[in-house]
N, C-alpha and C. Protein backbone atom coordinates (compact mmCIF):
# COMPACT_ATOMS: atom_id res chain seq x y z
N UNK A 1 39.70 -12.89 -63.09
CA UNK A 1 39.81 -11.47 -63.33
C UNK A 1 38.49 -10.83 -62.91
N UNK A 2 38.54 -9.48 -62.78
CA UNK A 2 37.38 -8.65 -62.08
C UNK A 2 37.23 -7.75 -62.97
N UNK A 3 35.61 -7.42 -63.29
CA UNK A 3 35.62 -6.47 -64.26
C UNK A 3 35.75 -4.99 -63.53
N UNK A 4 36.28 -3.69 -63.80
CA UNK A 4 36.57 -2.79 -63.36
C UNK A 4 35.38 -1.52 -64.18
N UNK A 5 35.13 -0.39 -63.73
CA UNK A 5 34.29 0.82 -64.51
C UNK A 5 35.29 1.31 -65.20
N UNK A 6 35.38 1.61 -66.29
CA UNK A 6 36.17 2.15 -67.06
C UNK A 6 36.47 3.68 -66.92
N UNK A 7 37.12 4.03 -66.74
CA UNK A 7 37.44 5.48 -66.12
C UNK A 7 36.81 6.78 -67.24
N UNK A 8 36.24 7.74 -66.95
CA UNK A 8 35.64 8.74 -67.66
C UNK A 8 36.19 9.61 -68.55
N UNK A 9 36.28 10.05 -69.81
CA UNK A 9 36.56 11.00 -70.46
C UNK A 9 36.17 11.86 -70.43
N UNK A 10 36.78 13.05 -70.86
CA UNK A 10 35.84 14.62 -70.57
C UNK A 10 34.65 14.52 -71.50
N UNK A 11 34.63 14.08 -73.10
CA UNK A 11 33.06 13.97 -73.55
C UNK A 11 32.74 12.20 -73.88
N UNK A 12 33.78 11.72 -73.02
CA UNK A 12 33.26 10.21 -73.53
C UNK A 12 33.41 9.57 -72.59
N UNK A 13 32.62 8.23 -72.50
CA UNK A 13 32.54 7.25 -71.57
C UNK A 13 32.58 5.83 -72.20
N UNK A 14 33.80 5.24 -72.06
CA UNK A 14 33.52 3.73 -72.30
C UNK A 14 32.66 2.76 -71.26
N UNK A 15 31.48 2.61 -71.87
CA UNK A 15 30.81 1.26 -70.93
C UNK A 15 31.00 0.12 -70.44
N UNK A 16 31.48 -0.43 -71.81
CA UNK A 16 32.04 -1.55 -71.50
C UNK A 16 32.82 -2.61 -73.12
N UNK A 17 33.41 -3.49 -73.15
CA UNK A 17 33.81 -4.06 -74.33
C UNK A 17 32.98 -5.06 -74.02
N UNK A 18 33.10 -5.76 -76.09
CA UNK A 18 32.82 -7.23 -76.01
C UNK A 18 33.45 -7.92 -77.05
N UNK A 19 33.83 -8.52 -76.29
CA UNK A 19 35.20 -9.55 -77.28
C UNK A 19 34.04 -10.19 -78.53
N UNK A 20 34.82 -10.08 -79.35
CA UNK A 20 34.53 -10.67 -80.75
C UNK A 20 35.14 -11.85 -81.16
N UNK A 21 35.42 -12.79 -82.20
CA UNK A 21 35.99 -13.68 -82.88
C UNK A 21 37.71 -12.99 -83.00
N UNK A 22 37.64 -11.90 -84.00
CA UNK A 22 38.85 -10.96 -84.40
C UNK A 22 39.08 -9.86 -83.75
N UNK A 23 38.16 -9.30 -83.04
CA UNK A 23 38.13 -7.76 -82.54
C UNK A 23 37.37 -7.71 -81.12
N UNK A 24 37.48 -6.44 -80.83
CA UNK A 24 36.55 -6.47 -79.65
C UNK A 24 35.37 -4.85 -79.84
N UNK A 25 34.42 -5.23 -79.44
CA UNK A 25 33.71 -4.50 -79.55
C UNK A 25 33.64 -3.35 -78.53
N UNK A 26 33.64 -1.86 -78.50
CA UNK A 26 33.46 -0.84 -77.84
C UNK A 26 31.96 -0.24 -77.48
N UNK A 27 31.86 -0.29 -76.40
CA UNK A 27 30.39 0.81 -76.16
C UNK A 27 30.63 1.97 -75.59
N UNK A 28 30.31 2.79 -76.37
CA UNK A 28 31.04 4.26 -75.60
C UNK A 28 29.70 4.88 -75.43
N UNK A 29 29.30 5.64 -74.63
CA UNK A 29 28.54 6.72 -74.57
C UNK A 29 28.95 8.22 -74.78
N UNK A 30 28.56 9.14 -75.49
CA UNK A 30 28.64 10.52 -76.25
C UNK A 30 27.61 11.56 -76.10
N UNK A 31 27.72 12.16 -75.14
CA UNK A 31 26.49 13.33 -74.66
C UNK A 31 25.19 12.27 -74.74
N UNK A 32 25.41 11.08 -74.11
CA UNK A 32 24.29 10.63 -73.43
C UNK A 32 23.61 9.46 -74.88
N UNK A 33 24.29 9.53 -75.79
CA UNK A 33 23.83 8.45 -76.86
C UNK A 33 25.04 7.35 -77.06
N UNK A 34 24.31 6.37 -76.85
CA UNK A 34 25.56 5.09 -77.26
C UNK A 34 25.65 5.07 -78.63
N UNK A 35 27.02 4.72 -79.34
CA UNK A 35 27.81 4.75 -79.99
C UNK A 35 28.93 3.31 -79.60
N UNK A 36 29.18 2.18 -80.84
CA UNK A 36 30.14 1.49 -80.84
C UNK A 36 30.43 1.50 -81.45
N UNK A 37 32.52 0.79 -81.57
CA UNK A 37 33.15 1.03 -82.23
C UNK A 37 34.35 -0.33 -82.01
N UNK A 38 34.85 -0.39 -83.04
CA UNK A 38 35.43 -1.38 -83.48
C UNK A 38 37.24 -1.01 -82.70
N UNK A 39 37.45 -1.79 -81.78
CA UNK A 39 38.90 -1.92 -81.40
C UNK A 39 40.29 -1.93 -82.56
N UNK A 40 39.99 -2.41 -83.18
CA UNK A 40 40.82 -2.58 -84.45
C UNK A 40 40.74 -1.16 -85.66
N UNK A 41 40.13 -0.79 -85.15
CA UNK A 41 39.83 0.87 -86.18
C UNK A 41 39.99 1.60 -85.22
N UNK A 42 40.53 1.50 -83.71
CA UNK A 42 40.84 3.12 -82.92
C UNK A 42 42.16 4.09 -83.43
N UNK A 43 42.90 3.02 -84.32
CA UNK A 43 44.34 4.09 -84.71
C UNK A 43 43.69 4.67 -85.57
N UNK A 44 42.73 4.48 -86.73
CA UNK A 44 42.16 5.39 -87.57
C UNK A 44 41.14 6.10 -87.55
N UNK A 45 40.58 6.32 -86.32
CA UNK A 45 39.49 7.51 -85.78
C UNK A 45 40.26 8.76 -86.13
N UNK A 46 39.35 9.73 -86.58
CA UNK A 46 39.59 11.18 -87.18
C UNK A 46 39.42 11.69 -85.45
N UNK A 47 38.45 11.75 -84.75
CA UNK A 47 37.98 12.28 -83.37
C UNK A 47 39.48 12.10 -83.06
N UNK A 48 40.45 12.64 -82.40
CA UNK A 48 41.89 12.63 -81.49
C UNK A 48 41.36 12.33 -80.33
N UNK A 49 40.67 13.35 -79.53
CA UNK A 49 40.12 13.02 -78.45
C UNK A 49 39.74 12.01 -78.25
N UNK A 50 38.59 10.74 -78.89
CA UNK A 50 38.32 10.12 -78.77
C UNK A 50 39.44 8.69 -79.04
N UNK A 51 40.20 8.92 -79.71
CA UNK A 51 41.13 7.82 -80.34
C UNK A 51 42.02 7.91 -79.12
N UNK A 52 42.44 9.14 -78.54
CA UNK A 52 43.60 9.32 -77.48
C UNK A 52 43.29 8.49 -76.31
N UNK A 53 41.30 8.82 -75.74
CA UNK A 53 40.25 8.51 -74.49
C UNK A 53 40.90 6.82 -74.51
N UNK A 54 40.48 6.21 -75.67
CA UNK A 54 40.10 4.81 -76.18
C UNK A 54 41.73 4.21 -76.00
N UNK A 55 43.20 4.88 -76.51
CA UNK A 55 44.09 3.98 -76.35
C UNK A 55 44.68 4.29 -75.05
N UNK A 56 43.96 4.99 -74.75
CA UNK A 56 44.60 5.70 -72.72
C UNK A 56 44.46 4.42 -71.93
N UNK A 57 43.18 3.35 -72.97
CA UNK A 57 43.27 2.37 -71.95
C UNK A 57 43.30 0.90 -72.68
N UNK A 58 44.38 0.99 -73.25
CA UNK A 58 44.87 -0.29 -74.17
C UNK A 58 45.31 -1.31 -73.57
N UNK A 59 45.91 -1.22 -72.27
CA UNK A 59 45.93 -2.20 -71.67
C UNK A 59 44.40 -3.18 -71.07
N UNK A 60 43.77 -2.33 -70.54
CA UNK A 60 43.14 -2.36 -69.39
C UNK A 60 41.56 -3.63 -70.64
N UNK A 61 41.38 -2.72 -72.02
CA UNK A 61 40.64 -3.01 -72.93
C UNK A 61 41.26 -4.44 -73.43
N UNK A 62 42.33 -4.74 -73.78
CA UNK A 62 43.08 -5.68 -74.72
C UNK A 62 43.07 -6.96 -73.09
N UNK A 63 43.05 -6.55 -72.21
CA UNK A 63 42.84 -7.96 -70.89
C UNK A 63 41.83 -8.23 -70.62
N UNK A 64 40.57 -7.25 -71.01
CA UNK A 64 39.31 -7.93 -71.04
C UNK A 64 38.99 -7.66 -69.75
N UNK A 65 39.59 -6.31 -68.72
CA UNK A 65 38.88 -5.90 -67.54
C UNK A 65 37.50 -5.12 -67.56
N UNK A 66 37.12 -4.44 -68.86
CA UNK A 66 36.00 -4.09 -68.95
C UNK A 66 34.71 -4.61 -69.80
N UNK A 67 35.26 -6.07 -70.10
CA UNK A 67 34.20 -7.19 -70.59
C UNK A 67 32.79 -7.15 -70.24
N UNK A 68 31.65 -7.42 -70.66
CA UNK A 68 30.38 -7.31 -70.76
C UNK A 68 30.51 -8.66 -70.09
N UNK A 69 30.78 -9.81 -70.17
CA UNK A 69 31.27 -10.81 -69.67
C UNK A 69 31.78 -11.37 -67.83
N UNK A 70 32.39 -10.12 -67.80
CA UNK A 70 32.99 -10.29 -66.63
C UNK A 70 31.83 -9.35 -65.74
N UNK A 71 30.89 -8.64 -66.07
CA UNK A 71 30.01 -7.81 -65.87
C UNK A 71 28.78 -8.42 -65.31
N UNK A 72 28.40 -9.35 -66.51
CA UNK A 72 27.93 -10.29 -66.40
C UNK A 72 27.61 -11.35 -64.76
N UNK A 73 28.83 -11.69 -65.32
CA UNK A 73 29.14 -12.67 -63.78
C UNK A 73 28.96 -12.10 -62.35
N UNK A 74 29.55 -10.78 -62.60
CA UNK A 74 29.93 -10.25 -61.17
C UNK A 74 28.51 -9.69 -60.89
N UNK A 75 27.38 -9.30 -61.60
CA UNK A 75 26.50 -8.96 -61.45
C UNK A 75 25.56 -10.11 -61.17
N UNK A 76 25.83 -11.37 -61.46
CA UNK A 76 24.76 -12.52 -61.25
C UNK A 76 25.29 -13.20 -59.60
N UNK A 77 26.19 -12.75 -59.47
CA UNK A 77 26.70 -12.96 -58.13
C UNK A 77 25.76 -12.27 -57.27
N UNK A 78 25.31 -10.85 -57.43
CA UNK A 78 24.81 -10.02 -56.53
C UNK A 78 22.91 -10.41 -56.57
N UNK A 79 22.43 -10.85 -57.40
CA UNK A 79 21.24 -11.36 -57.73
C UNK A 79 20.80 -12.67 -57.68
């Protein structure tokens, strides 16, 4: 698999995930400050916008195309 950029929200940006034991971890950026967040708590975010941004890409998050992991690799390739 290939890790992909996660596509932009109007005030949010997912960076990238990182798989956990139970969950996966979110890095979002928010007017320029990182902010993470727990995959398993996006149905209960109060933010809509942000809960809507985050399951817009439930597939893409839950296959592990935007892994820190796969980021990783593809970046040690180029170095």
């Amino acid at each position: 698999m290939k890790w992909q950029i996660p596509p932009h929200g109007e005030m949010y940006k997912l960076v990238a995930t990182r798989k956990h034991k139970d969950d996966i971890g979110l890095i979002v950026l928010y007017n320029g400050q990182r902010r993470e967040y727990s995959w398993k708590n996006v149905p209960n975010l109060k933010d809509k916008e942000l809960k809507d941004y985050l399951l817009s890409m439930s597939e893409g998050i839950t296959k592990g195309i935007y892994d820190v992991a796969l980021l990783d690799e593809e970046l040690g390739s180029l170095f």
